[in-house]
N, C-alpha and C. Protein backbone atom coordinates (compact mmCIF):
# COMPACT_ATOMS: atom_id res chain seq x y z
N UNK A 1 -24.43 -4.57 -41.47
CA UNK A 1 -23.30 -5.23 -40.85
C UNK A 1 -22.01 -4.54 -41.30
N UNK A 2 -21.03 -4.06 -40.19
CA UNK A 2 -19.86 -3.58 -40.97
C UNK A 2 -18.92 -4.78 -41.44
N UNK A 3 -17.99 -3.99 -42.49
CA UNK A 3 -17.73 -4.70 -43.43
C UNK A 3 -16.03 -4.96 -42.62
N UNK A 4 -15.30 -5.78 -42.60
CA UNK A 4 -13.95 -5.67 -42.25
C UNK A 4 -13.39 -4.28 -42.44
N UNK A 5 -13.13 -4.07 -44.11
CA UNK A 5 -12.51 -2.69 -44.04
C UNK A 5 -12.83 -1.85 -43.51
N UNK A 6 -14.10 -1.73 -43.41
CA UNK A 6 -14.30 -0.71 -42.26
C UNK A 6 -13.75 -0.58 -40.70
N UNK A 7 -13.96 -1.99 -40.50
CA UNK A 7 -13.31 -2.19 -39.21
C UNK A 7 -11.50 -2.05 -39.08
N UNK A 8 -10.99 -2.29 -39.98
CA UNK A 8 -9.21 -2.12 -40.50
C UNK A 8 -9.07 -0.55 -40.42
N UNK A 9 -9.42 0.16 -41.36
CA UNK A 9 -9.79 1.37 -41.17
C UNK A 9 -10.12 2.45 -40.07
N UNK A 10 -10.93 1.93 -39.21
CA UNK A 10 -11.00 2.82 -38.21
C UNK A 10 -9.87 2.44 -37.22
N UNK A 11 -9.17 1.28 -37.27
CA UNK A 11 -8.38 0.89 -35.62
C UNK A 11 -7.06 1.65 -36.49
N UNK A 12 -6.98 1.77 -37.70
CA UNK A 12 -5.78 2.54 -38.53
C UNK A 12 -5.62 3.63 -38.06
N UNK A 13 -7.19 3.85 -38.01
CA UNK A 13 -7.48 6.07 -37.82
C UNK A 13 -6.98 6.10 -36.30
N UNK A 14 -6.97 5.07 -35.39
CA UNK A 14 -7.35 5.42 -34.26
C UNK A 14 -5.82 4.98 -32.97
N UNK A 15 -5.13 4.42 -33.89
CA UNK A 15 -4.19 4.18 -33.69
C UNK A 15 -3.14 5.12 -32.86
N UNK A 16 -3.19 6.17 -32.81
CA UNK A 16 -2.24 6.83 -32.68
C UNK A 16 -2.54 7.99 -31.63
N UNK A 17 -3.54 7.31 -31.15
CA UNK A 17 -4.42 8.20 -30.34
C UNK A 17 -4.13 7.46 -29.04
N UNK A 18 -2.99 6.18 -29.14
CA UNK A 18 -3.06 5.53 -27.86
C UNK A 18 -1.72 5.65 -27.67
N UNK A 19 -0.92 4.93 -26.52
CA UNK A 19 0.66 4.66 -26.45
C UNK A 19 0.69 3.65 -27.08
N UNK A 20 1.71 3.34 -28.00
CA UNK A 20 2.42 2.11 -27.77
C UNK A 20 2.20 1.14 -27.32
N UNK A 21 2.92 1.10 -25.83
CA UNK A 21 2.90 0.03 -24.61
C UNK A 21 1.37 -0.28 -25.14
N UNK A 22 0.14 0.63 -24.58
CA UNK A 22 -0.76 -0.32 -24.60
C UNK A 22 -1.74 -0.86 -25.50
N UNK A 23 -0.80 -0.07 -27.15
CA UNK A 23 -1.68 -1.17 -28.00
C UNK A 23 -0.95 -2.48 -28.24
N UNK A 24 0.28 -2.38 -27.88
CA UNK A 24 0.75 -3.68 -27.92
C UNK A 24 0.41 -4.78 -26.87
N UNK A 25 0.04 -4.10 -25.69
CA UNK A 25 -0.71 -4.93 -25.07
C UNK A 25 -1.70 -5.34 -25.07
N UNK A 26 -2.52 -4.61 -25.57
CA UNK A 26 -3.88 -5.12 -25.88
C UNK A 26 -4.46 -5.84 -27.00
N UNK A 27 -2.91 -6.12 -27.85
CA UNK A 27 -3.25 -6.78 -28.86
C UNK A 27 -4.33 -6.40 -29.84
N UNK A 28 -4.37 -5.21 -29.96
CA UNK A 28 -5.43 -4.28 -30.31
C UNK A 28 -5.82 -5.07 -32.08
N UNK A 29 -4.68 -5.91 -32.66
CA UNK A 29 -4.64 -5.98 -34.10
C UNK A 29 -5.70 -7.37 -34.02
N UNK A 30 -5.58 -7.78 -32.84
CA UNK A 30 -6.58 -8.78 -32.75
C UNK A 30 -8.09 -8.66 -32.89
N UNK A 31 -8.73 -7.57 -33.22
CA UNK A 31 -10.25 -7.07 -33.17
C UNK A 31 -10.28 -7.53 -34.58
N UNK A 32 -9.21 -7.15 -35.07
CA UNK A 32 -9.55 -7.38 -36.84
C UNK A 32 -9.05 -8.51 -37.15
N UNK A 33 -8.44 -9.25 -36.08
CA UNK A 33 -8.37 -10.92 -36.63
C UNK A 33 -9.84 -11.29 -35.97
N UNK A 34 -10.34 -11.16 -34.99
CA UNK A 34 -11.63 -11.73 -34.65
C UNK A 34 -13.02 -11.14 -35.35
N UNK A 35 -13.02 -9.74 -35.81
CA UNK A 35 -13.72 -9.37 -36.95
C UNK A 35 -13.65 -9.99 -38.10
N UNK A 36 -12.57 -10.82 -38.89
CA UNK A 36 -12.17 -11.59 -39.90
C UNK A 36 -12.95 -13.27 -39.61
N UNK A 37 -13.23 -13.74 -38.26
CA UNK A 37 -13.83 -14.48 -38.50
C UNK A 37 -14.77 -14.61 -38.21
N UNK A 38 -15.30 -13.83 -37.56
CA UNK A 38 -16.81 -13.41 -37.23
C UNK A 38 -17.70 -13.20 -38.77
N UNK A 39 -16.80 -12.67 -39.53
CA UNK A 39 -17.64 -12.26 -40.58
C UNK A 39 -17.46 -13.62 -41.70
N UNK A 40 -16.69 -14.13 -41.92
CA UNK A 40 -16.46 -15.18 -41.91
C UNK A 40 -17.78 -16.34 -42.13
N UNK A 41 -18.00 -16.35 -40.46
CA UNK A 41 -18.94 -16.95 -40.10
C UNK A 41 -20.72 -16.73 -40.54
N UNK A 42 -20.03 -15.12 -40.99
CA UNK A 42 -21.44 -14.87 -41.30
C UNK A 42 -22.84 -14.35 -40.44
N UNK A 43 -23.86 -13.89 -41.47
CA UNK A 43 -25.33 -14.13 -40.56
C UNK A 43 -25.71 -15.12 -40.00
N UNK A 44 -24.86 -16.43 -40.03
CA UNK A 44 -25.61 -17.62 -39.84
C UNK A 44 -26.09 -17.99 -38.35
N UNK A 45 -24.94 -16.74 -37.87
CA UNK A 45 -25.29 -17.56 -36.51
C UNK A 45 -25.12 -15.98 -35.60
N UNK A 46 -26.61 -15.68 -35.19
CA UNK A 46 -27.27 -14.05 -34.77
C UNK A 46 -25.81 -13.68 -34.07
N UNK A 47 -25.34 -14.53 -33.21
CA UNK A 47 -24.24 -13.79 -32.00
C UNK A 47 -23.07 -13.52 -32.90
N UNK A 48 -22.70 -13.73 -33.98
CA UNK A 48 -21.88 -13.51 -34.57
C UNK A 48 -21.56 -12.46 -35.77
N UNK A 49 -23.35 -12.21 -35.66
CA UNK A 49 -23.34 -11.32 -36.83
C UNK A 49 -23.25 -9.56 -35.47
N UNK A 50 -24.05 -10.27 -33.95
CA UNK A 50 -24.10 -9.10 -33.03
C UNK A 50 -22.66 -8.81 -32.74
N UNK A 51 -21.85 -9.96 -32.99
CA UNK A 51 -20.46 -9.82 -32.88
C UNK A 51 -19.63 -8.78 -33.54
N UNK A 52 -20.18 -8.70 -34.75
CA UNK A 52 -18.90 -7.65 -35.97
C UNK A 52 -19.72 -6.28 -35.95
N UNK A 53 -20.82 -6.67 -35.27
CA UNK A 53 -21.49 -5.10 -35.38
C UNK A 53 -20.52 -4.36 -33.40
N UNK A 54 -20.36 -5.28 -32.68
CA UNK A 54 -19.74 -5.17 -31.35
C UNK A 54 -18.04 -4.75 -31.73
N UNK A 55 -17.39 -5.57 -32.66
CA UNK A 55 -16.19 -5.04 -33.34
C UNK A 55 -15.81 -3.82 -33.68
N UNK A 56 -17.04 -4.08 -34.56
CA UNK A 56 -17.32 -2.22 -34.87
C UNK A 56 -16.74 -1.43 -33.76
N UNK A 57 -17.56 -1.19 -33.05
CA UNK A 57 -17.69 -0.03 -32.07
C UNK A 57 -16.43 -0.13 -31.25
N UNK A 58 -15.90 -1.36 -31.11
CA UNK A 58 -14.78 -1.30 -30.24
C UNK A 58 -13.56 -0.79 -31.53
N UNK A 59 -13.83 -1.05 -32.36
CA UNK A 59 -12.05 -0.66 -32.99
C UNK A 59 -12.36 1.12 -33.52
N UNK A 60 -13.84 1.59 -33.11
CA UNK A 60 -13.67 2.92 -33.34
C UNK A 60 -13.92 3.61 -32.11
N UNK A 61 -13.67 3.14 -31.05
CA UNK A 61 -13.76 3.71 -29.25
C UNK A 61 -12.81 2.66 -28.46
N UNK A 62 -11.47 1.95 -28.90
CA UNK A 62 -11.02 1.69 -28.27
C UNK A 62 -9.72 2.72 -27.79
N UNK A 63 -9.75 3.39 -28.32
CA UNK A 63 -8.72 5.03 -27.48
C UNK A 63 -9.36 5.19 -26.28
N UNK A 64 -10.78 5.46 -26.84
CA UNK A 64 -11.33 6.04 -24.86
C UNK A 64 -11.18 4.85 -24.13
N UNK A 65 -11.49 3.74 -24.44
CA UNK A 65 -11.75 2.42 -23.43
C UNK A 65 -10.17 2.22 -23.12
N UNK A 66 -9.18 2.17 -23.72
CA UNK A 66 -7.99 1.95 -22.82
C UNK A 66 -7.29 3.23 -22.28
N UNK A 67 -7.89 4.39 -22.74
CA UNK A 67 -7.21 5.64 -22.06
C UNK A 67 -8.09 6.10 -21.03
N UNK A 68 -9.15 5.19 -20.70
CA UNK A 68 -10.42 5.74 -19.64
C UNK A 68 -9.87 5.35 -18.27
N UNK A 69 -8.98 4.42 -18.45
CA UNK A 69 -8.43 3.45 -16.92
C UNK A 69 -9.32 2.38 -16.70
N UNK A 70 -9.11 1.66 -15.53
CA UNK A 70 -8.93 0.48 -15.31
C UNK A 70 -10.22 -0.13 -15.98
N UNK A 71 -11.36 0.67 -15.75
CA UNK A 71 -12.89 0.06 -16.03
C UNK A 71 -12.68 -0.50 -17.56
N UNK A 72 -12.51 1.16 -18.27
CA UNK A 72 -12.55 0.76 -19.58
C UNK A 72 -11.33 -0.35 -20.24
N UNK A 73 -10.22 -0.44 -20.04
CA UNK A 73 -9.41 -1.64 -20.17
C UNK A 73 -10.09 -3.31 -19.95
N UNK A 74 -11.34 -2.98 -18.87
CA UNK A 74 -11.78 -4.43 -18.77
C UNK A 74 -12.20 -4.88 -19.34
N UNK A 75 -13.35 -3.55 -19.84
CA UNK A 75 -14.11 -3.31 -20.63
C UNK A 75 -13.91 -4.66 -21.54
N UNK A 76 -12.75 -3.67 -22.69
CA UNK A 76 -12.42 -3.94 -24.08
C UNK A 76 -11.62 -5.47 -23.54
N UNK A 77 -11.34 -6.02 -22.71
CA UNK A 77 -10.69 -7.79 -22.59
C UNK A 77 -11.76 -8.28 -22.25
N UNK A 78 -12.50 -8.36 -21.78
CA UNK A 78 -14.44 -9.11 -21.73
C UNK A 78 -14.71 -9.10 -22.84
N UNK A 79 -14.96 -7.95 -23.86
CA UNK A 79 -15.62 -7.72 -24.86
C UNK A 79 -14.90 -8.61 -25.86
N UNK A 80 -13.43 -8.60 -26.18
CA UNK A 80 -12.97 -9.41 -26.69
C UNK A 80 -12.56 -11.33 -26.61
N UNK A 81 -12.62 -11.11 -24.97
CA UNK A 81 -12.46 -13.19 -24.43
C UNK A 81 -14.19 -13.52 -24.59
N UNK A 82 -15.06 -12.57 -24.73
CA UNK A 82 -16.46 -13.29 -25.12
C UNK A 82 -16.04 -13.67 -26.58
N UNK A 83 -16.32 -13.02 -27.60
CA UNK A 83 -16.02 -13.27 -29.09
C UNK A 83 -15.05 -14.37 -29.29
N UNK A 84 -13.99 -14.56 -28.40
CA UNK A 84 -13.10 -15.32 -28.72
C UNK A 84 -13.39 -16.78 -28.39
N UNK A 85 -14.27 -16.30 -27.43
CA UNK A 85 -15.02 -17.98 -26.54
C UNK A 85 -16.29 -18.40 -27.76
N UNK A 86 -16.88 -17.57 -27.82
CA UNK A 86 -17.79 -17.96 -28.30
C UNK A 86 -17.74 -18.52 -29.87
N UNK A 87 -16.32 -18.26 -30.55
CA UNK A 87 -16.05 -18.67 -31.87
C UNK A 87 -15.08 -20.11 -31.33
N UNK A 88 -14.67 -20.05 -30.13
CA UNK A 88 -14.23 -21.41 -30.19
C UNK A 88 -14.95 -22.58 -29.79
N UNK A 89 -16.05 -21.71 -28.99
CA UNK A 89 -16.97 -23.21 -28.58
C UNK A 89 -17.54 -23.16 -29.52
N UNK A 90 -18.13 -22.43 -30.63
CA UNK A 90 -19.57 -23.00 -31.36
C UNK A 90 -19.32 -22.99 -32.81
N UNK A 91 -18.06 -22.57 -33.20
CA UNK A 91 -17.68 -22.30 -34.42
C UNK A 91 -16.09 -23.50 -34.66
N UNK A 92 -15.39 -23.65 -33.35
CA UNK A 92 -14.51 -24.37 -33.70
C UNK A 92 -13.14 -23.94 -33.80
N UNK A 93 -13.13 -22.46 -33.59
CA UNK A 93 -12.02 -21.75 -33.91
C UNK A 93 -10.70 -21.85 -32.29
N UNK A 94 -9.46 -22.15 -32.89
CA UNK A 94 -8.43 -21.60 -31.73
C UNK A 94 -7.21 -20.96 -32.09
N UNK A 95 -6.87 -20.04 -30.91
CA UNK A 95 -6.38 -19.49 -31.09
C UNK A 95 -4.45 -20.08 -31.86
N UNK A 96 -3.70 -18.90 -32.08
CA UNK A 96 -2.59 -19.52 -32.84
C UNK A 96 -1.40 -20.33 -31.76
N UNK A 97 -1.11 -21.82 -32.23
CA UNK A 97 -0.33 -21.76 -30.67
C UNK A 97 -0.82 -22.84 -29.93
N UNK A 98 -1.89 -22.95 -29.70
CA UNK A 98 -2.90 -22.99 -28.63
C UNK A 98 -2.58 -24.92 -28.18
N UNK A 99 -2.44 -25.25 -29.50
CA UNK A 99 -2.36 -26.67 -29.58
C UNK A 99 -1.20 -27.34 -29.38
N UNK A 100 -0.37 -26.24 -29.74
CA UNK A 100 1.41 -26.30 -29.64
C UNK A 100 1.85 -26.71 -28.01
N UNK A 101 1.08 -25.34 -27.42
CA UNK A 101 1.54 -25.20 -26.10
C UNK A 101 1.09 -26.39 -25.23
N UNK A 102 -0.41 -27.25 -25.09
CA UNK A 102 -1.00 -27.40 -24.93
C UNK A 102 -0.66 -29.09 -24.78
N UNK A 103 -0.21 -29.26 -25.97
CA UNK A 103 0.47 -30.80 -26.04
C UNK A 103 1.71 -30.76 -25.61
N UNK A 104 2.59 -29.55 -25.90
CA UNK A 104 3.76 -29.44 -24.93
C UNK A 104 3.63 -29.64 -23.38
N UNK A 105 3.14 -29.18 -22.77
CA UNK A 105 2.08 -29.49 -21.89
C UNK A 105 1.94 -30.87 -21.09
N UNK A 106 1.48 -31.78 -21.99
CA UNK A 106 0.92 -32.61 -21.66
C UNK A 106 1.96 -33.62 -21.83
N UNK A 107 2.89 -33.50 -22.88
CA UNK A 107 4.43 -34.28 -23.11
C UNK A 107 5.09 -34.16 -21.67
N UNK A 108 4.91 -32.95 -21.31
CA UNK A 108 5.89 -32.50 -20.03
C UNK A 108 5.44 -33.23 -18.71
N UNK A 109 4.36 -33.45 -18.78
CA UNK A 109 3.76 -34.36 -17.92
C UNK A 109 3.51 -35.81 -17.86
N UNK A 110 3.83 -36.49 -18.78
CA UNK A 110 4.04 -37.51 -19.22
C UNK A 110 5.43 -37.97 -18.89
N UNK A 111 6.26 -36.97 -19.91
CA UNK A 111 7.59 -37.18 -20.01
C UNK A 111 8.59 -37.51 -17.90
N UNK A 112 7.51 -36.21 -17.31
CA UNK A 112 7.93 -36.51 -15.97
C UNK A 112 7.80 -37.63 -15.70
N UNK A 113 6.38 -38.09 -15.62
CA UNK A 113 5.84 -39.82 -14.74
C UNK A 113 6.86 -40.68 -15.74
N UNK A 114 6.75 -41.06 -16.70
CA UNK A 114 7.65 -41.72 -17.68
C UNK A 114 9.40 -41.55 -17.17
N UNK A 115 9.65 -40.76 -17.35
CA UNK A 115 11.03 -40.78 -16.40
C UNK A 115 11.56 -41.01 -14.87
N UNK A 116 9.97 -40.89 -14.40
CA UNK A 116 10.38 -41.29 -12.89
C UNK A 116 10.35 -42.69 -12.99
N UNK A 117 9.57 -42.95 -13.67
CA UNK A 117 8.86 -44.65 -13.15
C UNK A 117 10.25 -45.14 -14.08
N UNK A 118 10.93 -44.87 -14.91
CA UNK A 118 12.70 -45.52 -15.63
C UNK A 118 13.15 -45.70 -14.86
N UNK A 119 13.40 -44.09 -14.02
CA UNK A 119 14.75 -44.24 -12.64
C UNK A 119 14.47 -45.26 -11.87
N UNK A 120 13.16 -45.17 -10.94
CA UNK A 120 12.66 -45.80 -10.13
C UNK A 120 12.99 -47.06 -10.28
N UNK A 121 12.49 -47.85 -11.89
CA UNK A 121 12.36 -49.08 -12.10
C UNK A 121 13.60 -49.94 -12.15
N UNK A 122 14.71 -48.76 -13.27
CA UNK A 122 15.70 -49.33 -13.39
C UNK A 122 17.17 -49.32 -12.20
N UNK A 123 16.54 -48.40 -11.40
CA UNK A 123 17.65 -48.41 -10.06
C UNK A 123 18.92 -47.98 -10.42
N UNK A 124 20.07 -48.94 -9.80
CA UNK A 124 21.26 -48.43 -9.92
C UNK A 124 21.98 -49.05 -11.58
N UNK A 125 21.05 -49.57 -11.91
CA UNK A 125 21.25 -50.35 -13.64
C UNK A 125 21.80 -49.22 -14.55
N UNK A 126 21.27 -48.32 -13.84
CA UNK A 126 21.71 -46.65 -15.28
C UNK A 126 22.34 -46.19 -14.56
N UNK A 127 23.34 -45.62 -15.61
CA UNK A 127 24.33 -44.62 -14.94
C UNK A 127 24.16 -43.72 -14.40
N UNK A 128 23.72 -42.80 -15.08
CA UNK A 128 23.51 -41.52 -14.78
C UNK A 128 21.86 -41.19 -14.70
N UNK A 129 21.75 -41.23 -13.79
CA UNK A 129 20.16 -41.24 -14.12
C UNK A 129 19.47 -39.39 -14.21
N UNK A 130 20.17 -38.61 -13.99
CA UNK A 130 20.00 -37.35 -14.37
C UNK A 130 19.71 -37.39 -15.93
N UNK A 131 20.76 -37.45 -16.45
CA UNK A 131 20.86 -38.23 -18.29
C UNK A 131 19.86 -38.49 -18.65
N UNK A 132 19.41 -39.75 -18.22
CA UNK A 132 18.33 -40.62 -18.40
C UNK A 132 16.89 -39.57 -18.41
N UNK A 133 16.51 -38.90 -16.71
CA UNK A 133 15.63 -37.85 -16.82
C UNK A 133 15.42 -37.05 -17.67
N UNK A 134 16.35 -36.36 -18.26
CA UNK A 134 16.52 -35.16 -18.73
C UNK A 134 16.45 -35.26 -20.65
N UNK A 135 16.89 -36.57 -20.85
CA UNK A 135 16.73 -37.36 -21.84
C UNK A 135 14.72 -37.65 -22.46
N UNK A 136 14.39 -38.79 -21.38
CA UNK A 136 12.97 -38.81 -21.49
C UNK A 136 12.11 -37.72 -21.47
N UNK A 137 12.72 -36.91 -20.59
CA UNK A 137 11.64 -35.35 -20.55
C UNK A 137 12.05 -34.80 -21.91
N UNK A 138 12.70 -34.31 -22.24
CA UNK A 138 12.98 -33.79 -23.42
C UNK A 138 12.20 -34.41 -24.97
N UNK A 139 12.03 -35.75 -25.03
CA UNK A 139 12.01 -36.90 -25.95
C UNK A 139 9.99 -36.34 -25.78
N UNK A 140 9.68 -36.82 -24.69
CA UNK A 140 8.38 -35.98 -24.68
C UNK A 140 7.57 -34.53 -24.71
N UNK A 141 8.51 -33.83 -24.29
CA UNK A 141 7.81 -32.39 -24.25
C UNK A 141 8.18 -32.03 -26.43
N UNK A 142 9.10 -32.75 -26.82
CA UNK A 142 9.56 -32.72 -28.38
C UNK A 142 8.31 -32.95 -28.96
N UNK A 143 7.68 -34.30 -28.18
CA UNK A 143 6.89 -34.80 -29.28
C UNK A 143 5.20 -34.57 -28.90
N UNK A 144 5.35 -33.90 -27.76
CA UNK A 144 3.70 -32.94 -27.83
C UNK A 144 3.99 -31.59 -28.72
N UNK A 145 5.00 -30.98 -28.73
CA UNK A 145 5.11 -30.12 -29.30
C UNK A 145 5.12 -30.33 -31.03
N UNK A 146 5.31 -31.07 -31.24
CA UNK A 146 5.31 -31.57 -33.00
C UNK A 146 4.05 -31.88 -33.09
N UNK A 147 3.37 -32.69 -32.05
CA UNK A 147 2.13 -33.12 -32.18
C UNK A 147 0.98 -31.70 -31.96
N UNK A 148 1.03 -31.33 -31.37
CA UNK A 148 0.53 -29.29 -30.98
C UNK A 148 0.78 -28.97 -32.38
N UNK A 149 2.17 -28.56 -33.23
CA UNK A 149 2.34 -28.08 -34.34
C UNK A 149 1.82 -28.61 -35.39
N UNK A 150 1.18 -29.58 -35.65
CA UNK A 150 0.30 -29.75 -37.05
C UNK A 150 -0.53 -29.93 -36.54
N UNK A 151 -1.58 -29.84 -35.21
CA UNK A 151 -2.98 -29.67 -35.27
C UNK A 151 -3.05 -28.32 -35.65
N UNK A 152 -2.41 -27.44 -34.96
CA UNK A 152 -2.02 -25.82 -35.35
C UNK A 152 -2.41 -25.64 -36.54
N UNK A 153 -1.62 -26.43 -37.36
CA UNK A 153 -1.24 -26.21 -38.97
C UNK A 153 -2.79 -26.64 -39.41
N UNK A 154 -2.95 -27.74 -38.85
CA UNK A 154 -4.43 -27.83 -39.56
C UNK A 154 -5.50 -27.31 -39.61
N UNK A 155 -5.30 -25.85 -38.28
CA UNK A 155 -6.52 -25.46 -37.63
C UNK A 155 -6.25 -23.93 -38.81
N UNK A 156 -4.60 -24.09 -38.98
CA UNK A 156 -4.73 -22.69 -39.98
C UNK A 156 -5.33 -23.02 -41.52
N UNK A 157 -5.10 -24.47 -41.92
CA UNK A 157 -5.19 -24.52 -43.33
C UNK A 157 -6.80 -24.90 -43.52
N UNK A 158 -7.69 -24.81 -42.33
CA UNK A 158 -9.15 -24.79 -42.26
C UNK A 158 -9.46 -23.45 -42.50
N UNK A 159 -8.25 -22.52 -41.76
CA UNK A 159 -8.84 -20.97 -41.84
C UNK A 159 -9.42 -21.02 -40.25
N UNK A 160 -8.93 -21.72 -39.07
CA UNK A 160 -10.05 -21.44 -37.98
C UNK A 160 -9.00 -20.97 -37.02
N UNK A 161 -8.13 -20.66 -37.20
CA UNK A 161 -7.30 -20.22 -36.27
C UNK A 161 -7.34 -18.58 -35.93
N UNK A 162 -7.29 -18.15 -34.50
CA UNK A 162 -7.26 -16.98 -34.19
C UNK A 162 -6.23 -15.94 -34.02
């Protein structure tokens, strides 16, 4: 099984063999955050151990796969949203964020119906009922987002975050 450093190591060596633009797009530093918990995880569970041996090979052939064109670019985002799926359904892991956005989200949608059904209810009783909207939406998308930010926090201080 390769070992992380090994895997740190080669995307180091290999680095410079790409542009810029598209290791920043490809989030290329992410092989060795998902190698980190793959290994992590251990032998315990076969797809995960086929996982860091799959790491491997991608952080020492990901020059050709994103300089090959379109195929190989798909390549290496399959290869990586499998690993990433498969540590969040069976291992528990999400990504950084994920919970933040997510309850923001869901505040924002709330916060809408919740502010319509005020205006609606309270009629010409409020002044400004823009205020009022813009008020409640805000008051909710705040508090999915606080609520998103310490599941976050909790998912990092487990260590399961991606």
């Amino acid at each position: 099984m390769a070992t992380l450093d090994e895997i740190q190591k080669s995307l180091e060596e290999n680095r410079q063999r790409i542009y810029k633009k598209d290791y920043t797009f490809f989030n290329v530093e992410y092989i060795s955050t998902l190698a980190k918990a793959s290994i992590r995880e251990g032998c315990n569970c076969r797809e995960c151990c086929a996982n860091t041996e799959k790491l491997a090979l991608l952080a020492s052939g990901y020059p050709e796969l994103i300089n090959s064109g379109e195929e190989g670019k798909r390549s290496l985002e399959d290869s990586m949203d499998g690993i990433t799926k498969h540590l969040a359904s069976q291992h528990g892991y999400a990504r950084t964020g994920w919970y933040r956005a997510l309850y923001s989200l869901i505040g924002m949608g709330i916060g809408l119906a919740l502010a319509l059904i005020v205006i609606f209810a309270a009629g010409d009783q409020i002044g400004n009922s823009k205020v009022v909207f813009l008020t409640v939406l805000f008051v909710a998308v705040f508090a999915g987002y606080i609520v998103g930010g310490r599941k976050d926090a909790s998912y990092k201080r487990n260590h399961k975050n991606l």
